[in-house]
N, C-alpha and C. Protein backbone atom coordinates (compact mmCIF):
# COMPACT_ATOMS: atom_id res chain seq x y z
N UNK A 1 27.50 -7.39 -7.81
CA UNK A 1 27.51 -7.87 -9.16
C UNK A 1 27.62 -6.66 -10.10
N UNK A 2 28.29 -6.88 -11.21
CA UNK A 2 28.56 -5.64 -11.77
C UNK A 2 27.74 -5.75 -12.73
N UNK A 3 27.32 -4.60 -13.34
CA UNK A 3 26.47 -4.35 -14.44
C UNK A 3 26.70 -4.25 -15.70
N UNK A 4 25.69 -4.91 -16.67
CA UNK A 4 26.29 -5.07 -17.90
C UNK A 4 26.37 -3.80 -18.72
N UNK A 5 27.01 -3.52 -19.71
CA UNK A 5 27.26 -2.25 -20.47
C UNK A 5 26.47 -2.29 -21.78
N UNK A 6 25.69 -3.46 -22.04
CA UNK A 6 25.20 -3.88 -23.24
C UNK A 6 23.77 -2.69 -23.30
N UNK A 7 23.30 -1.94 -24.44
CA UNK A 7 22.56 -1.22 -24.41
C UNK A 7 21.18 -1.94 -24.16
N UNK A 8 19.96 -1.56 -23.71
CA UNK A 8 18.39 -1.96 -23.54
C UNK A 8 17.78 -2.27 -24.86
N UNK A 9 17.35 -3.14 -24.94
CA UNK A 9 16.68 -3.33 -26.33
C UNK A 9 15.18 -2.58 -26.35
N UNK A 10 14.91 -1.57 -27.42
CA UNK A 10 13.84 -0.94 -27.42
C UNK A 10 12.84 -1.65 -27.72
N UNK A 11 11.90 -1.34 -26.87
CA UNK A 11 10.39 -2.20 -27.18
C UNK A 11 9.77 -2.08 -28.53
N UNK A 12 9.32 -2.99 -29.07
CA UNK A 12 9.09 -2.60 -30.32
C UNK A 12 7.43 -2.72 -30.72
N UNK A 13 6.86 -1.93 -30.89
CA UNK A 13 5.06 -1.62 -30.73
C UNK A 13 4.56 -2.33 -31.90
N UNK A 14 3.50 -2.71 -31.65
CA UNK A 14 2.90 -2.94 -32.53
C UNK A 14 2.58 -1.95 -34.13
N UNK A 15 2.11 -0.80 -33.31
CA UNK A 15 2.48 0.15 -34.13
C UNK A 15 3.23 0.21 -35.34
N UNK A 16 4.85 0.36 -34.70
CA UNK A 16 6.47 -0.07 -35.23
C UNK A 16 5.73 -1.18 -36.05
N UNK A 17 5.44 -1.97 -35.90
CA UNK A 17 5.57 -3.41 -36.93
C UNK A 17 4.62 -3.19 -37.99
N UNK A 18 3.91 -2.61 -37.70
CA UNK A 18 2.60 -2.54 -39.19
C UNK A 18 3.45 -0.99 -39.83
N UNK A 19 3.73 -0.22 -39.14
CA UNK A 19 4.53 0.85 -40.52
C UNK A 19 5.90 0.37 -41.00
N UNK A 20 6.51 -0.54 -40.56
CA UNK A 20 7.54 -1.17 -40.98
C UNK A 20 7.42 -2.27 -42.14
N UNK A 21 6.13 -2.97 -41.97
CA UNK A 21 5.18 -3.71 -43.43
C UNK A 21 4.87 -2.86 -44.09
N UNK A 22 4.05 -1.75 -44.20
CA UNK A 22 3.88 -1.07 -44.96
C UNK A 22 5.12 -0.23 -45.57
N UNK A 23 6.17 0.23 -45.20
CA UNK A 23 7.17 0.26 -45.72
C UNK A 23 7.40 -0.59 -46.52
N UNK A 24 7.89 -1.40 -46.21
CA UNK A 24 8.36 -2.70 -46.91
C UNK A 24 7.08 -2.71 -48.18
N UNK A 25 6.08 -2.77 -48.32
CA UNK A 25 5.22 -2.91 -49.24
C UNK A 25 5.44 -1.85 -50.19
N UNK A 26 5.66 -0.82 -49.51
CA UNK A 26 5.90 0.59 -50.67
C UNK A 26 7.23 0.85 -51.70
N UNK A 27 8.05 -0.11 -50.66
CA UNK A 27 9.44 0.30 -51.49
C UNK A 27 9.44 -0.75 -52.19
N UNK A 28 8.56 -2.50 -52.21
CA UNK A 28 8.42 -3.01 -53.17
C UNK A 28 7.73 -2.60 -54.20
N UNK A 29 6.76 -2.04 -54.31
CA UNK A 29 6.17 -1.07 -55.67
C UNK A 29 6.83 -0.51 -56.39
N UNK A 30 7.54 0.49 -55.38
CA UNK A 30 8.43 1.53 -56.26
C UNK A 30 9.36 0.77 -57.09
N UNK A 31 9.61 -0.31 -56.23
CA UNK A 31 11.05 -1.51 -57.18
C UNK A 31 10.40 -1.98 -58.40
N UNK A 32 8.89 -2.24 -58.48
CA UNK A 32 8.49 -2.81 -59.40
C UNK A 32 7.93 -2.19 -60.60
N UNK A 33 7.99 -1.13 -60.38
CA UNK A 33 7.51 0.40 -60.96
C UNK A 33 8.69 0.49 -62.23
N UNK A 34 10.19 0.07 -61.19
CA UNK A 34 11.60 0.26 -62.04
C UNK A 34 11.66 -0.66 -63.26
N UNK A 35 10.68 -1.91 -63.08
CA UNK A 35 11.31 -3.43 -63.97
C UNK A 35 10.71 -2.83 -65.50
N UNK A 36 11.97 -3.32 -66.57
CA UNK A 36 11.20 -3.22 -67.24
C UNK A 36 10.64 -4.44 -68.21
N UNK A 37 9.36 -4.43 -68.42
CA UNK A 37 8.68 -5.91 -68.68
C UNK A 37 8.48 -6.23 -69.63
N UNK A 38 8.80 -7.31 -70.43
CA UNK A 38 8.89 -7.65 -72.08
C UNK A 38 7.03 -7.39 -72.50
N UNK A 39 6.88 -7.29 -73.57
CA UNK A 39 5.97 -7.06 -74.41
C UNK A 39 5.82 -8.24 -74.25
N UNK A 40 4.43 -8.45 -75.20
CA UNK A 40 3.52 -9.80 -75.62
C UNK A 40 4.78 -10.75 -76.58
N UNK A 41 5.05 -10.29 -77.42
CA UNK A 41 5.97 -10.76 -78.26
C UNK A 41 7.54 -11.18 -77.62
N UNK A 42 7.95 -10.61 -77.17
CA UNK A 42 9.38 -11.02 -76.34
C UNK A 42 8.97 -12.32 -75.27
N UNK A 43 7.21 -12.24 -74.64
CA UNK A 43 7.10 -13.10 -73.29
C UNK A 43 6.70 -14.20 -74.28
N UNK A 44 6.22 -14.35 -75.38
CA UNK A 44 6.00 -15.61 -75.78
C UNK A 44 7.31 -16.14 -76.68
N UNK A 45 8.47 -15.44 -77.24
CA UNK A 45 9.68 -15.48 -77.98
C UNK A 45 10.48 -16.54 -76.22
N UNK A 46 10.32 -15.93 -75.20
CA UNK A 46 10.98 -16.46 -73.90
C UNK A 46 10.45 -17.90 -73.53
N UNK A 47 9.00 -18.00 -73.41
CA UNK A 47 8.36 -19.13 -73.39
C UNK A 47 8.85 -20.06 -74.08
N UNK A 48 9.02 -19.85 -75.38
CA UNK A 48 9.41 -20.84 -76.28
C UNK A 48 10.73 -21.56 -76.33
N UNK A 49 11.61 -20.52 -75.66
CA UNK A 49 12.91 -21.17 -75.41
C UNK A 49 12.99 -21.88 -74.32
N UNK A 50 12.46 -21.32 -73.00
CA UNK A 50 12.42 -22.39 -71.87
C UNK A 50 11.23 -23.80 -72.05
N UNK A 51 10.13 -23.79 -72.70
CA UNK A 51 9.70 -24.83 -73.15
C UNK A 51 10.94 -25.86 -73.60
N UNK A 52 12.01 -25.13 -74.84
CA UNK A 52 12.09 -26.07 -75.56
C UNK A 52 13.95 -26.54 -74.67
N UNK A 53 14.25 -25.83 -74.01
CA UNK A 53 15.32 -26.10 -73.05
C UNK A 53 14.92 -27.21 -72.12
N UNK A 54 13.68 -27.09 -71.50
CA UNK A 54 12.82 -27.94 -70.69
C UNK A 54 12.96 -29.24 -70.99
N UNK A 55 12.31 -29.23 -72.72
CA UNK A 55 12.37 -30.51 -73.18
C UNK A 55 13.46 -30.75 -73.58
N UNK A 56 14.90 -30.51 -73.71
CA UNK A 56 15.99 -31.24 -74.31
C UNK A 56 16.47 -31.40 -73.06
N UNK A 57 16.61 -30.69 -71.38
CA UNK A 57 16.90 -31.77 -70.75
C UNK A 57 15.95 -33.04 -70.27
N UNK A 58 14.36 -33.08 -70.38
CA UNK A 58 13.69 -34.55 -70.12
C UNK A 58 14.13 -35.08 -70.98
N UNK A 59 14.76 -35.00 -72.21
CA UNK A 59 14.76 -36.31 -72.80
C UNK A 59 16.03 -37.10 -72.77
N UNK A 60 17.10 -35.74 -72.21
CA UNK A 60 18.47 -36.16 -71.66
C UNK A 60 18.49 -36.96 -70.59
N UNK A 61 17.94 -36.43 -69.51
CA UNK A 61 17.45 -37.12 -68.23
C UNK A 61 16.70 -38.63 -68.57
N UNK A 62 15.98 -38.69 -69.44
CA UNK A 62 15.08 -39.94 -69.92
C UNK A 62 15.99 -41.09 -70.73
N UNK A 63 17.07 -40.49 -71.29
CA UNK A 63 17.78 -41.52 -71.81
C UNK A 63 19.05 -41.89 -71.25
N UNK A 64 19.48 -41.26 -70.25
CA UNK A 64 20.65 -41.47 -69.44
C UNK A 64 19.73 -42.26 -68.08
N UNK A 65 18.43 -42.24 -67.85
CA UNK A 65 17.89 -42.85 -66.51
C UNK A 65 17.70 -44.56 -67.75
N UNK A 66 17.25 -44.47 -68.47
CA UNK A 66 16.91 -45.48 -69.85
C UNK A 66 18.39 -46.86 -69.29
N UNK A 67 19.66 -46.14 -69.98
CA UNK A 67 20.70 -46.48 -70.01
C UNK A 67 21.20 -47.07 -68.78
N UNK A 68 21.28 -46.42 -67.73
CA UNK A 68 21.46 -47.21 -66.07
C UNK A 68 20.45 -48.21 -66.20
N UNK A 69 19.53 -47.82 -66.06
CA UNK A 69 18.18 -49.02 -65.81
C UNK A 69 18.91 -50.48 -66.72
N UNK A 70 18.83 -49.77 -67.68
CA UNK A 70 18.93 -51.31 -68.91
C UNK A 70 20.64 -51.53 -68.46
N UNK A 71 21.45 -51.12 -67.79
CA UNK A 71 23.22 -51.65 -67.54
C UNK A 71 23.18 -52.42 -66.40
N UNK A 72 21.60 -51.81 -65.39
CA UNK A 72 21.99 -52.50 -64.08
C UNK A 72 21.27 -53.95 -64.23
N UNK A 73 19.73 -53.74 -65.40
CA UNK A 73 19.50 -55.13 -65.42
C UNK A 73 20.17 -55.91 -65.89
N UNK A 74 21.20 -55.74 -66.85
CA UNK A 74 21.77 -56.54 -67.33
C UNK A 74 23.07 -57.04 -66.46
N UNK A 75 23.68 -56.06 -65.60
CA UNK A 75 24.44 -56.63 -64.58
C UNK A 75 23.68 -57.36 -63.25
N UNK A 76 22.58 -57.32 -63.01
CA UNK A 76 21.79 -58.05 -62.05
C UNK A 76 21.54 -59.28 -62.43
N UNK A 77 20.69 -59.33 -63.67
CA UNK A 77 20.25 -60.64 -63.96
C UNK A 77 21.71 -61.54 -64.47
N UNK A 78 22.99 -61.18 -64.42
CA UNK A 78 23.71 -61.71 -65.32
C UNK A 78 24.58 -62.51 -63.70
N UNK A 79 24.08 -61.78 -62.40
CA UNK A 79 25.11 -62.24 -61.66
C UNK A 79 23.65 -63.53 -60.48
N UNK A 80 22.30 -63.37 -61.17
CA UNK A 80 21.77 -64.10 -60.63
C UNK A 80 21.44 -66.11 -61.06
């Protein structure tokens, strides 16, 4: 039988796996170190727009679900 050419997969230690998290933990810091983060005034200026985006689609969503509801009763009860 001939032998495969595919390389050995290296064992990987426990060791390996906790400095490889901790990696990973460090170079997320440093990433977060980079952001730069709105002030008090910009995070509540942001709030206010996704609040009010929020609410113009529920009430879009609320009057287009409104509209089916009230087309299908009226095509249901009209064919009963």
């Amino acid at each position: 039988m001939a032998k495969s050419n595919t390389p050995a997969k290296k064992q990987v230690t426990l060791k390996d796996r906790f400095e490889n998290i901790k990696e990973y933990f460090i170079s997320v810091y440093n990433e977060l170190k980079k952001v730069h983060w709105p002030d008090r005034r910009q995070m509540i200026a942001y709030t206010g727009v996704v609040l009010f985006a929020v609410t113009i689609v529920a009430i879009i969503i609320y009057f287009f679900d409104w509209g089916l509801s009230s087309l299908l009763k009226l095509l249901f009860d009209a064919t009963a």
